[in-house]
N, C-alpha and C. Protein backbone atom coordinates (compact mmCIF):
# COMPACT_ATOMS: atom_id res chain seq x y z
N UNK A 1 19.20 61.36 3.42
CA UNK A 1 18.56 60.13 3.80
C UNK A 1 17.10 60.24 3.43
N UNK A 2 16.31 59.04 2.89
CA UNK A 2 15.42 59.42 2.41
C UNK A 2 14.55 57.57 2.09
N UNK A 3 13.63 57.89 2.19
CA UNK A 3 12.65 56.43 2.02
C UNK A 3 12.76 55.91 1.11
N UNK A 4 12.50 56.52 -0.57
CA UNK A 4 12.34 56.00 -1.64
C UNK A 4 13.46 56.39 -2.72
N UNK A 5 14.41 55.35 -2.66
CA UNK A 5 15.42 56.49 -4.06
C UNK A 5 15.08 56.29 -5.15
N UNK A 6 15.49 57.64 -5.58
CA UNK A 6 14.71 58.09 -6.95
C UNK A 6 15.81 57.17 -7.95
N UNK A 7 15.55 56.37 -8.05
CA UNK A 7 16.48 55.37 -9.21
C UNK A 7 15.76 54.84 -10.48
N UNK A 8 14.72 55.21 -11.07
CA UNK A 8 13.66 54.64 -11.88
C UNK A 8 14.67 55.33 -13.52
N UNK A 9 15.27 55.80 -13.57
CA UNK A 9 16.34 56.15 -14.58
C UNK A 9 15.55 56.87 -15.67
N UNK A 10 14.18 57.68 -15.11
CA UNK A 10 12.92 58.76 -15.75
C UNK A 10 13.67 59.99 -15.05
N UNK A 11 14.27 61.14 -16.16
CA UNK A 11 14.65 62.24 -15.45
C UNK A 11 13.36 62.81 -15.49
N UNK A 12 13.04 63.64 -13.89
CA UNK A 12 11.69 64.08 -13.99
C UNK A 12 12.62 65.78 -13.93
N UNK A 13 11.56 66.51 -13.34
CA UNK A 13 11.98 68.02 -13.27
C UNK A 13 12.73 67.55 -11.49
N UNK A 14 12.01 66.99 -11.08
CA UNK A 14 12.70 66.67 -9.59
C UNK A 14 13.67 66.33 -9.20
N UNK A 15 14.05 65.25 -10.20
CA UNK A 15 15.45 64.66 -10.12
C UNK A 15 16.10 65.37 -10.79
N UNK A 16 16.41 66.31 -11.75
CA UNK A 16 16.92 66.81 -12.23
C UNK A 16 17.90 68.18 -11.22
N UNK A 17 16.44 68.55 -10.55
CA UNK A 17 16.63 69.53 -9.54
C UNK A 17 17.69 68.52 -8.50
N UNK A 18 17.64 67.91 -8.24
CA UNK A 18 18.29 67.02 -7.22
C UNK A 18 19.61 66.39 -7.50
N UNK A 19 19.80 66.33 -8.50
CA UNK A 19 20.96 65.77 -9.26
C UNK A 19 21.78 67.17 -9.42
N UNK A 20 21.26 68.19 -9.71
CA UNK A 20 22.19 69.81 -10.02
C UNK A 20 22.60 69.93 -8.48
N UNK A 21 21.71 69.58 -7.30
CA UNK A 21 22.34 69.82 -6.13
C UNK A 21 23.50 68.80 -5.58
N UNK A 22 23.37 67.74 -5.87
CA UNK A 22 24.48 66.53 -5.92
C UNK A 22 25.60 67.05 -6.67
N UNK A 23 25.86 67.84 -7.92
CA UNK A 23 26.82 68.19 -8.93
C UNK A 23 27.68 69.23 -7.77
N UNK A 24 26.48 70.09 -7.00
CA UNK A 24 27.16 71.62 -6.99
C UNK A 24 27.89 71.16 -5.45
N UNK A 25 27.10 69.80 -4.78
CA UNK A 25 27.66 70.38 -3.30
C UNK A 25 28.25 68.54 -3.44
N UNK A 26 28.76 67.78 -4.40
CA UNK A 26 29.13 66.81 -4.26
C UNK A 26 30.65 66.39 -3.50
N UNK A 27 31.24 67.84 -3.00
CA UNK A 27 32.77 67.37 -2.24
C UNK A 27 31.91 67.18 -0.84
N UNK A 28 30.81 68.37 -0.57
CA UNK A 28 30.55 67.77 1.37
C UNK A 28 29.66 66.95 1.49
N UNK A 29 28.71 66.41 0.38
CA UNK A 29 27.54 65.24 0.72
C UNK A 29 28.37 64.31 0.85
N UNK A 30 28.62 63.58 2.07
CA UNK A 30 29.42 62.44 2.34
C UNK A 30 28.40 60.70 2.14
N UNK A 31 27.26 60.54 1.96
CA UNK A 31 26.58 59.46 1.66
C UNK A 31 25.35 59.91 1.48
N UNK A 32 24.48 58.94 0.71
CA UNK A 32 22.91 59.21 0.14
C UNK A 32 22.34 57.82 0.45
N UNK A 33 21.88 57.92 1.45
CA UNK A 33 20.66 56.44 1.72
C UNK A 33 19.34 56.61 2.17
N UNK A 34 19.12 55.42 1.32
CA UNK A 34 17.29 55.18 1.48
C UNK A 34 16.97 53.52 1.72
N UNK A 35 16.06 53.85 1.63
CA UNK A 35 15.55 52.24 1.97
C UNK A 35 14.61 51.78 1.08
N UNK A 36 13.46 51.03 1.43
CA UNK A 36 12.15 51.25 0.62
C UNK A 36 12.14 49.64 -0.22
N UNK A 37 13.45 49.82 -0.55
CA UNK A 37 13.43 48.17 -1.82
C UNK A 37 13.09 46.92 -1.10
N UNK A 38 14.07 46.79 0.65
CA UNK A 38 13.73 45.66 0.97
C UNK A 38 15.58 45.03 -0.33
N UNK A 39 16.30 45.56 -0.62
CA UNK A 39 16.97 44.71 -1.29
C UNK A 39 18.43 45.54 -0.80
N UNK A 40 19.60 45.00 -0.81
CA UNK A 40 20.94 45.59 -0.16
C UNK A 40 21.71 45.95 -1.69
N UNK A 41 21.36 47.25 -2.02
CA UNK A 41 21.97 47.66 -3.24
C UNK A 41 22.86 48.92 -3.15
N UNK A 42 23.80 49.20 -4.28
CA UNK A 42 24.22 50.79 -4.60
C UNK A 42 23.98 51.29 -6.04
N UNK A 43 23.82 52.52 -6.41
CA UNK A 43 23.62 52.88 -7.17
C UNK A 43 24.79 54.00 -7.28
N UNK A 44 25.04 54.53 -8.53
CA UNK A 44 25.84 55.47 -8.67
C UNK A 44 24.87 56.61 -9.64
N UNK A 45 25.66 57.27 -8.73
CA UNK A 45 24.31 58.78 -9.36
C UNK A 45 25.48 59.55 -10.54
N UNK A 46 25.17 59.75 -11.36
CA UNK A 46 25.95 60.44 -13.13
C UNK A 46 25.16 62.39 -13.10
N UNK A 47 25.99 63.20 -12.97
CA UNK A 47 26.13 64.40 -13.18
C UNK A 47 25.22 64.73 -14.56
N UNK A 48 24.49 65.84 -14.90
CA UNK A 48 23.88 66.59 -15.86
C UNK A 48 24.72 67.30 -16.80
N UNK A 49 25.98 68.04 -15.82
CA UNK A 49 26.20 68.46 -16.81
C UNK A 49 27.79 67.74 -17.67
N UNK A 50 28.42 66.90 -17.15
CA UNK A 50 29.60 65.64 -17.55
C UNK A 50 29.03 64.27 -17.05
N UNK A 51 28.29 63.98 -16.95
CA UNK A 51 28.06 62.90 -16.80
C UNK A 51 29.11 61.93 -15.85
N UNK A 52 29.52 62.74 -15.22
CA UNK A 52 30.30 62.19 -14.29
C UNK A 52 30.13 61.38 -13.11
N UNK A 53 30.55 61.04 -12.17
CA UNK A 53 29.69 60.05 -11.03
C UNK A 53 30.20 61.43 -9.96
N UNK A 54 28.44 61.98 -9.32
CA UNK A 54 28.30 62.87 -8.36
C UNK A 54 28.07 62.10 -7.13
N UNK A 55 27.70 61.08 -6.99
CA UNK A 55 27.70 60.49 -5.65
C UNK A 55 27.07 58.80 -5.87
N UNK A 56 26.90 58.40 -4.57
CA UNK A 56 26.36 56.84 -4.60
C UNK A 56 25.32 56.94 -3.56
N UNK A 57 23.95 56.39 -4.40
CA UNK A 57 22.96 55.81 -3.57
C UNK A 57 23.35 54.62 -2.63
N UNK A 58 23.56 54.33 -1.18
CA UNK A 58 23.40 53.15 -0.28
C UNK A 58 21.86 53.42 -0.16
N UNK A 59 21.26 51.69 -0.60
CA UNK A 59 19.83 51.56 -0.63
C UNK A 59 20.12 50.06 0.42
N UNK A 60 19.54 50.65 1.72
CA UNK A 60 19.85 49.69 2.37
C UNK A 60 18.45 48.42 2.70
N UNK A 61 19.16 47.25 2.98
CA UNK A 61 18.15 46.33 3.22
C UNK A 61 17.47 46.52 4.00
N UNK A 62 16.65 45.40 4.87
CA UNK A 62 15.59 45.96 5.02
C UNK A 62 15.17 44.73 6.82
N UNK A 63 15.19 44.77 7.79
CA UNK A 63 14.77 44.03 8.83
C UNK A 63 13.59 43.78 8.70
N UNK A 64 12.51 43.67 7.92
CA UNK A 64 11.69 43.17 8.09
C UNK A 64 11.89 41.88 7.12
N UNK A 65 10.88 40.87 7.25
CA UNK A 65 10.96 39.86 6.17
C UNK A 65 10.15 40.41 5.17
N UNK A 66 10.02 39.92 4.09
CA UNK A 66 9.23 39.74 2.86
C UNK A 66 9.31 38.04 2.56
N UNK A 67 8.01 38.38 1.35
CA UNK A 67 8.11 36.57 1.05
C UNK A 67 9.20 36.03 0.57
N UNK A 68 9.81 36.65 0.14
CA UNK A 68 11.22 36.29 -1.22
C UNK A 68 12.55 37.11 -0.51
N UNK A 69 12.41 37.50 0.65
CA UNK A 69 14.02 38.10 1.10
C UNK A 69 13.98 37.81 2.71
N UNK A 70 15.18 38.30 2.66
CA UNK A 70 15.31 37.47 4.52
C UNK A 70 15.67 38.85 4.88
N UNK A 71 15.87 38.58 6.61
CA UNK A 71 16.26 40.53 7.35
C UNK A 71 17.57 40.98 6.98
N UNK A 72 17.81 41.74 6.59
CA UNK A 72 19.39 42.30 6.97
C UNK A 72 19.77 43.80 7.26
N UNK A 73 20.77 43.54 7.91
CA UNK A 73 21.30 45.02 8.55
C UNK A 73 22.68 45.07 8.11
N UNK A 74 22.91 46.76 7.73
CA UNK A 74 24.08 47.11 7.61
C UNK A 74 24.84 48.14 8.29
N UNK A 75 26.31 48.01 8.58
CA UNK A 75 26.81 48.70 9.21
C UNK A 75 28.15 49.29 8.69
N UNK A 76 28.21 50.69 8.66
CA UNK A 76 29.07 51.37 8.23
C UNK A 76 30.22 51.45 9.13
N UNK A 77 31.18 51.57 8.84
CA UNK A 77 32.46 52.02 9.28
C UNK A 77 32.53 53.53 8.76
N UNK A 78 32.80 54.53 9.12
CA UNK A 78 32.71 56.30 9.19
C UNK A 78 34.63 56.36 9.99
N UNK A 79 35.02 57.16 9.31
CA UNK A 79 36.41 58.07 8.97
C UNK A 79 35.64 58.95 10.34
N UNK A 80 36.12 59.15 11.20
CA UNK A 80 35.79 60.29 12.52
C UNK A 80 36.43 61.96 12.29
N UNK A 81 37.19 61.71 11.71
CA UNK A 81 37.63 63.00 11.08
C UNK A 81 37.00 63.57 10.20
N UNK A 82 37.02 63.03 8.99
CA UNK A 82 36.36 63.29 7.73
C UNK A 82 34.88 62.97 7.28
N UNK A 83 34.05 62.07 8.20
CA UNK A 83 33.09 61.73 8.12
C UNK A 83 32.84 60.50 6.73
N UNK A 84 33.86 60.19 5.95
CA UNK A 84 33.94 59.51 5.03
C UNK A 84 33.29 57.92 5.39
N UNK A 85 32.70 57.66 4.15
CA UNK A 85 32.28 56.28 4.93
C UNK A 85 33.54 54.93 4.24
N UNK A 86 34.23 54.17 5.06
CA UNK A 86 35.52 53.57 4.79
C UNK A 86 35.20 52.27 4.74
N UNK A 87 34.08 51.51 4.99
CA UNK A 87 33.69 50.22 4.91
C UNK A 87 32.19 50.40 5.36
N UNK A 88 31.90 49.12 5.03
CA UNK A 88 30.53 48.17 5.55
C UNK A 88 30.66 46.97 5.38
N UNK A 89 29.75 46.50 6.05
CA UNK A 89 29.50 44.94 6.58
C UNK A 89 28.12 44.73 6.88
């Protein structure tokens, strides 16, 4: 969980570093969210070394207003067993 996701699609040395840890531990990271946009998006994060999909950014909206967006909140539905996330709304 984290404020700003790194989604600017500039591999730095950081993301790079961050993306090898998404590759190596991508069966137990069960979700990746940030906030920051103010916009209700996902992103899919692509592996270094197959280019594969290692996980998904939830970039969640945002309760405050802005001039050009309204509040919103989201809510996950979570697998209690598995910690999996199985819906939102």
């Amino acid at each position: 969980m984290g404020h700003i996701p790194p989604i600017s699609g500039v591999p730095t040395e950081w993301s790079k570093r961050y993306v090898t840890l998404l590759e190596r531990y991508t069966n137990n990271i069960k979700g990746i969210f940030y906030g920051h946009t103010h916009n209700d998006q996902m992103a899919r994060v692509r592996g270094l070394k197959s280019d594969e999909p290692v996980g998904a950014f939830f970039i969640l909206p945002s309760l405050t207003t802005m001039t050009d967006r309204l509040p919103a909140l989201r809510i996950y539905d979570v697998d209690k067993d598995t910690n999996t996330i199985i819906n939102y709304r």
